[in-house]
Protein backbone atom coordinates (compact mmCIF):
# COMPACT_ATOMS: atom_id res chain seq x y z
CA UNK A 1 63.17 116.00 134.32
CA UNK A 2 65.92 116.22 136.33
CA UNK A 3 67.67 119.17 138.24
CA UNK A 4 70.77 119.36 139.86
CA UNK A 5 71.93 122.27 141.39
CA UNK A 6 70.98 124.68 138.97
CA UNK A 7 71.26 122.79 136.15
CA UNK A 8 68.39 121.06 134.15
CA UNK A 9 68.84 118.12 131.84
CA UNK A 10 66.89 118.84 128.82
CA UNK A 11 64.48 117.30 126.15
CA UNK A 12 66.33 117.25 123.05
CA UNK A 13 63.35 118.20 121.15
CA UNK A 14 62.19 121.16 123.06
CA UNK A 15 62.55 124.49 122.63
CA UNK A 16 64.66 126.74 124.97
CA UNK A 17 61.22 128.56 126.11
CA UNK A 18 60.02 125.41 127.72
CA UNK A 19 63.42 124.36 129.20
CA UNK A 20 62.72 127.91 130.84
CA UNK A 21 59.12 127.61 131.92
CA UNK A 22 59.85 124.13 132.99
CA UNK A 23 62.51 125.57 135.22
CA UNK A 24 60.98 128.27 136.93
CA UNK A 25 57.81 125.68 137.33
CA UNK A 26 60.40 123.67 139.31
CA UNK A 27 62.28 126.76 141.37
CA UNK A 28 59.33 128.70 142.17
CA UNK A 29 56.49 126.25 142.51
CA UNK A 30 53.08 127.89 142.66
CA UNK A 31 53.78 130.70 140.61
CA UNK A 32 52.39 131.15 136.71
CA UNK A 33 54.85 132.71 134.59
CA UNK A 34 52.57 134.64 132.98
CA UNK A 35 55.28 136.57 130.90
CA UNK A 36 58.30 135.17 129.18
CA UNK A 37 60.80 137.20 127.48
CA UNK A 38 64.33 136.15 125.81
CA UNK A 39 66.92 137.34 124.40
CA UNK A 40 69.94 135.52 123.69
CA UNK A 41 70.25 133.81 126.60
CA UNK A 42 68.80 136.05 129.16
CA UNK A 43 65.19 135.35 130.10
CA UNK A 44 63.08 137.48 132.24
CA UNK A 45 59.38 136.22 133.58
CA UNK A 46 56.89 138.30 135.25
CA UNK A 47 55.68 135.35 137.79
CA UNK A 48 52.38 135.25 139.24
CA UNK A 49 50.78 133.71 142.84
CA UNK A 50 47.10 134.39 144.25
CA UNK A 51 49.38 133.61 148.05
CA UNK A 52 52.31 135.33 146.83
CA UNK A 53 52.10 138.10 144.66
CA UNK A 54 53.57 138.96 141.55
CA UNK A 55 57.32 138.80 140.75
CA UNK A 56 59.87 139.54 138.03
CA UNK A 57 62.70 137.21 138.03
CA UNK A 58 65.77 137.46 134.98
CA UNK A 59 67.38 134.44 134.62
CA UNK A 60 70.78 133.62 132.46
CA UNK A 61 70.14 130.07 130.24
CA UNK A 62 73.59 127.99 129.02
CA UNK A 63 73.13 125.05 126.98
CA UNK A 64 76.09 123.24 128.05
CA UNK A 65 77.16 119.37 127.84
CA UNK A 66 76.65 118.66 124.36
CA UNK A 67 73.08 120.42 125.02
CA UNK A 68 72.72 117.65 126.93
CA UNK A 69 71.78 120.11 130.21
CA UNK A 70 71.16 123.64 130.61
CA UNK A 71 72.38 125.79 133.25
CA UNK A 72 70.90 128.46 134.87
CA UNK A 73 71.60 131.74 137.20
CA UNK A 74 69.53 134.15 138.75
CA UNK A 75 70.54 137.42 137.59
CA UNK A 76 67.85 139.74 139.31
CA UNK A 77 64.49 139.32 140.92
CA UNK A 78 62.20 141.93 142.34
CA UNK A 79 58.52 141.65 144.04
């Protein structure tokens, strides 16, 4: 795996759900996503850490590149 920026070069065989989770695994280390929700390409997780707390975070996914790499942005994210 490899991010740059906020973009994500991707398994060819994956699905978009774990090109997701294996993103937010990456940007907000220590946190479960313990609820994943698409449509389209927005994506919204209800994140979970015992230190933490609980979060929501809604992300926009692009395959872009050839879906060689996916690209993300950080539409909205509330404690």
């Amino acid at each position: 795996m490899m991010i740059i920026g906020n973009v994500l070069a991707v398994e060819p065989d994956d699905s978009m759900e774990a090109h997701v989770r294996r993103y937010l695994a990456f940007r907000f280390p220590g946190h479960a996503a313990v609820d994943l929700r698409g449509e389209d390409e927005i994506w919204t997780a209800r994140l979970h850490s015992a230190e933490a707390g609980d979060a929501e975070v809604t992300i926009k996914a692009d395959l872009i590149e050839d879906d060689l790499y996916l690209a993300f942005d950080i539409l909205d994210m509330a404690a």
